[in-house]
C-alpha atoms as a PDB file:
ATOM      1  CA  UNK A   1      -1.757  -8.841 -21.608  1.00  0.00           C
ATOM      2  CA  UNK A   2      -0.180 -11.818 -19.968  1.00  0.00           C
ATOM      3  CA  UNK A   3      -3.406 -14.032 -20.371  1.00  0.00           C
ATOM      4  CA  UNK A   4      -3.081 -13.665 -24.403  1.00  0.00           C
ATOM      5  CA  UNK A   5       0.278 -15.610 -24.243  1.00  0.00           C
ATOM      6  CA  UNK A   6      -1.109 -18.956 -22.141  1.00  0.00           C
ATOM      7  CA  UNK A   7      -2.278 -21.811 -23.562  1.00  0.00           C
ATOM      8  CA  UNK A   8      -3.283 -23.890 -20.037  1.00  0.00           C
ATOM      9  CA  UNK A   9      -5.086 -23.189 -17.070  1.00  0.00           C
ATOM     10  CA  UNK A  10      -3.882 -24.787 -13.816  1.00  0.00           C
ATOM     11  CA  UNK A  11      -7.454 -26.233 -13.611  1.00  0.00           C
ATOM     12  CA  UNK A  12      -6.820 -27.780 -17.295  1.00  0.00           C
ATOM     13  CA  UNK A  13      -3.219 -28.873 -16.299  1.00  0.00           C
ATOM     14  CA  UNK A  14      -4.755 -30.188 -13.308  1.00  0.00           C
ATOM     15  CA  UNK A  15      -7.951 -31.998 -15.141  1.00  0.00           C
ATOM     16  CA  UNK A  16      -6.002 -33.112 -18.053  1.00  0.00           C
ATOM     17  CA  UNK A  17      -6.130 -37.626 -18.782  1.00  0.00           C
ATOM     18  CA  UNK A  18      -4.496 -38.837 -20.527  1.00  0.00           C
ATOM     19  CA  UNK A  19      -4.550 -42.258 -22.820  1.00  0.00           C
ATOM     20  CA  UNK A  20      -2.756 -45.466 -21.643  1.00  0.00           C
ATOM     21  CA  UNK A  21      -1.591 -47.869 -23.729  1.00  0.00           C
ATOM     22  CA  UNK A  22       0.676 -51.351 -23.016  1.00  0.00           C
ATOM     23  CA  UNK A  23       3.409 -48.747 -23.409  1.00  0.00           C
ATOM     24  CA  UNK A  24       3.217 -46.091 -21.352  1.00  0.00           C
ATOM     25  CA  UNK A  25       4.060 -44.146 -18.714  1.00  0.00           C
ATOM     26  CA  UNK A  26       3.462 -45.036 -14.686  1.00  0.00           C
ATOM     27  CA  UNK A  27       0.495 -43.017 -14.129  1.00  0.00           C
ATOM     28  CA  UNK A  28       1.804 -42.013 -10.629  1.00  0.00           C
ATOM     29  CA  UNK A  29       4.894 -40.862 -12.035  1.00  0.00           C
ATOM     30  CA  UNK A  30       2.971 -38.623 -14.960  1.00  0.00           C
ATOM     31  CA  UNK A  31       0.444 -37.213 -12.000  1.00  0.00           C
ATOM     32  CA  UNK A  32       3.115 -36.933  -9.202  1.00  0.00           C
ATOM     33  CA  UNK A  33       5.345 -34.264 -12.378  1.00  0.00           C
ATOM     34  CA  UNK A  34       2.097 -32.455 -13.413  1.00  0.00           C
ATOM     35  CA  UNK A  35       1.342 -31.770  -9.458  1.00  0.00           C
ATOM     36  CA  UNK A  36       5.071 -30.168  -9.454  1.00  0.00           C
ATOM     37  CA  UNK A  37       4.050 -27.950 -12.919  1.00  0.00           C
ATOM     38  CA  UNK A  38       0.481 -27.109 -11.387  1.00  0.00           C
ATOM     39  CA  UNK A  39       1.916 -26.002  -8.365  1.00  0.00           C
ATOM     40  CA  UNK A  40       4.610 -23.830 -10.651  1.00  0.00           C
ATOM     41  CA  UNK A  41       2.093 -22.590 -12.532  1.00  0.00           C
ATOM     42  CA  UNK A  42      -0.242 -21.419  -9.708  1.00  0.00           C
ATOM     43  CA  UNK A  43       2.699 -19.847  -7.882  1.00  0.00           C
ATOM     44  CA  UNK A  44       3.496 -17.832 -10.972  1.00  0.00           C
ATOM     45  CA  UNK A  45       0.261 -16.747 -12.074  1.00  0.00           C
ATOM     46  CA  UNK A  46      -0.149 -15.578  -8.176  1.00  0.00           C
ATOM     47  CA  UNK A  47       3.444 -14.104  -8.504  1.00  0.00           C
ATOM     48  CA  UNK A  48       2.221 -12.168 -11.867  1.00  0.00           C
ATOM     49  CA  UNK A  49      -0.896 -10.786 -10.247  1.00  0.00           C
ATOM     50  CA  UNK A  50       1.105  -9.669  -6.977  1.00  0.00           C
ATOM     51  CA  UNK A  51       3.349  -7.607  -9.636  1.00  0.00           C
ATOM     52  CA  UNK A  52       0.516  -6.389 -11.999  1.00  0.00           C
ATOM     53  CA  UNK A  53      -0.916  -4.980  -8.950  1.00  0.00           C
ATOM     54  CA  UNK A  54       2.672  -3.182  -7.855  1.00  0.00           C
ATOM     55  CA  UNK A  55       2.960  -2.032 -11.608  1.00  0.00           C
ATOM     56  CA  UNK A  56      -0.518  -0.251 -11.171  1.00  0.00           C
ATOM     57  CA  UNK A  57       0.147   0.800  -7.832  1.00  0.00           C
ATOM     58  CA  UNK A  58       3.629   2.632  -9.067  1.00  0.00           C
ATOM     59  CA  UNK A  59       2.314   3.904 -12.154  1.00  0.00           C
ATOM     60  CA  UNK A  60      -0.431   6.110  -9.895  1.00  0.00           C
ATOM     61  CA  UNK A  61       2.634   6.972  -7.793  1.00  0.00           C
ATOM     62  CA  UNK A  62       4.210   8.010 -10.543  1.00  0.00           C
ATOM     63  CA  UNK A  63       1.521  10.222 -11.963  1.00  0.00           C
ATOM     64  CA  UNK A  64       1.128  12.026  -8.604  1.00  0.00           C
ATOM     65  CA  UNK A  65       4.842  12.962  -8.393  1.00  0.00           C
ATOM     66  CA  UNK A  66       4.913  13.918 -11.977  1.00  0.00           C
ATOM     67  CA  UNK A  67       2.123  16.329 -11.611  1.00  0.00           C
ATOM     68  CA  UNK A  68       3.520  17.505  -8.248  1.00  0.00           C
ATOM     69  CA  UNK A  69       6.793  18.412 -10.307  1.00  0.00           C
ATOM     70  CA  UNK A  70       5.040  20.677 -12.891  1.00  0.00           C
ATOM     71  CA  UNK A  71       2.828  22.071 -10.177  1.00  0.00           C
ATOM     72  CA  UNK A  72       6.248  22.895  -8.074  1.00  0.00           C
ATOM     73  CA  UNK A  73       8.305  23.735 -11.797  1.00  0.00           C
ATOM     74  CA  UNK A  74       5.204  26.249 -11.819  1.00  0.00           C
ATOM     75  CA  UNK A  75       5.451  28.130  -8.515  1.00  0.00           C
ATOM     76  CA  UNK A  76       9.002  28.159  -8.956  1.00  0.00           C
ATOM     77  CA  UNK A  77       8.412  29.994 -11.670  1.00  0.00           C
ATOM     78  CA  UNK A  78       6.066  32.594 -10.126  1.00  0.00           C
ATOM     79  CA  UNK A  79       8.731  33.115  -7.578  1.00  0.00           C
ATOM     80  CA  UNK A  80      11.331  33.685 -10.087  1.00  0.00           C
ATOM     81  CA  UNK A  81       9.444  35.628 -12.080  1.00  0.00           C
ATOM     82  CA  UNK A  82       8.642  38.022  -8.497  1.00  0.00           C
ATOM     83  CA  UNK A  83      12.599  38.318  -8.324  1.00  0.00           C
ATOM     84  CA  UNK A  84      12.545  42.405  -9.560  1.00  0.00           C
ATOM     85  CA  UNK A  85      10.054  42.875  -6.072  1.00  0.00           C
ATOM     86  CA  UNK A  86      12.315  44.141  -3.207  1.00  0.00           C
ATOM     87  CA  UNK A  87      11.680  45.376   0.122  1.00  0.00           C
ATOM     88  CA  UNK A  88      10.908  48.952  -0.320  1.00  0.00           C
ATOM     89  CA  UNK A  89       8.252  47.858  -2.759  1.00  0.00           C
ATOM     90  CA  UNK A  90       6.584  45.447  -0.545  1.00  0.00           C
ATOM     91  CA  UNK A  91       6.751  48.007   2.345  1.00  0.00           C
ATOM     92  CA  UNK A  92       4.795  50.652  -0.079  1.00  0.00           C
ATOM     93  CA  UNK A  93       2.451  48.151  -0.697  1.00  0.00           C
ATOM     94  CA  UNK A  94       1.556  47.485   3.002  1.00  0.00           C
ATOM     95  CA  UNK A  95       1.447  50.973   3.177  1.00  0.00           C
ATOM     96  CA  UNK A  96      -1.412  51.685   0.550  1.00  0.00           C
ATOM     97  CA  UNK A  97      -3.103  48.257   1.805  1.00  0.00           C
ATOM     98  CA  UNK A  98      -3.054  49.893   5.147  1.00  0.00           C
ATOM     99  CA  UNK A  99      -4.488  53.442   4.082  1.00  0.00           C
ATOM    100  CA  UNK A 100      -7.389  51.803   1.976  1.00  0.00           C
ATOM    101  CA  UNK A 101      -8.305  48.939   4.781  1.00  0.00           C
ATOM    102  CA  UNK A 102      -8.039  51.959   7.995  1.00  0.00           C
ATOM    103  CA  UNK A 103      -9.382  54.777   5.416  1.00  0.00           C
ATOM    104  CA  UNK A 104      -6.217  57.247   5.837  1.00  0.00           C
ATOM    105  CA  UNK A 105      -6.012  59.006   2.385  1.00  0.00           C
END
């Protein structure tokens, strides 16, 4: 994604000569700025992989609590949907549970 957009490398900033003529630049000047824009560029490309890596690292997150919604949306509906059961139905249903698991019918 972020590598489509670059043109340089801090390796090619860094490796980069170039031509002198009777009118140019103070070398030392030229490589003393390009040591301030390699050193940008390195921080930022270290900054961008430290956030790629979050971005990853949130998106699982994210997927986890999203399916840990619809799995709770889901039992909330199975407990909704056991509204109708009350006590006296339970209780007849421990009842028969009991006479089939101690044999009393």
């Amino acid at each position: 994604m972020y590598e489509d957009k670059r043109f340089l490398t801090a390796r090619e900033i860094l490796e980069k000569d170039f031509k002198i003529d009777a009118r140019g630049y103070r070398p030392q000047e030229v490589d003393q700025f390009l040591d301030l824009v390699i050193k940008d560029y390195v921080d930022f490309e270290n900054t961008t992989k430290k956030l790629l890596a979050e971005i990853r690292a949130l998106e699982s997150d994210n997927a986890k609590l999203k399916s840990e919604v619809r799995n709770l949306k889901a039992s909330l509906e199975i407990a909704n949907s056991n509204k109708g059961v009350t006590n006296v139905d339970l209780l007849k249903r421990i009842s028969d549970l009991e006479k089939v698991v101690y044999g009393e019918e």
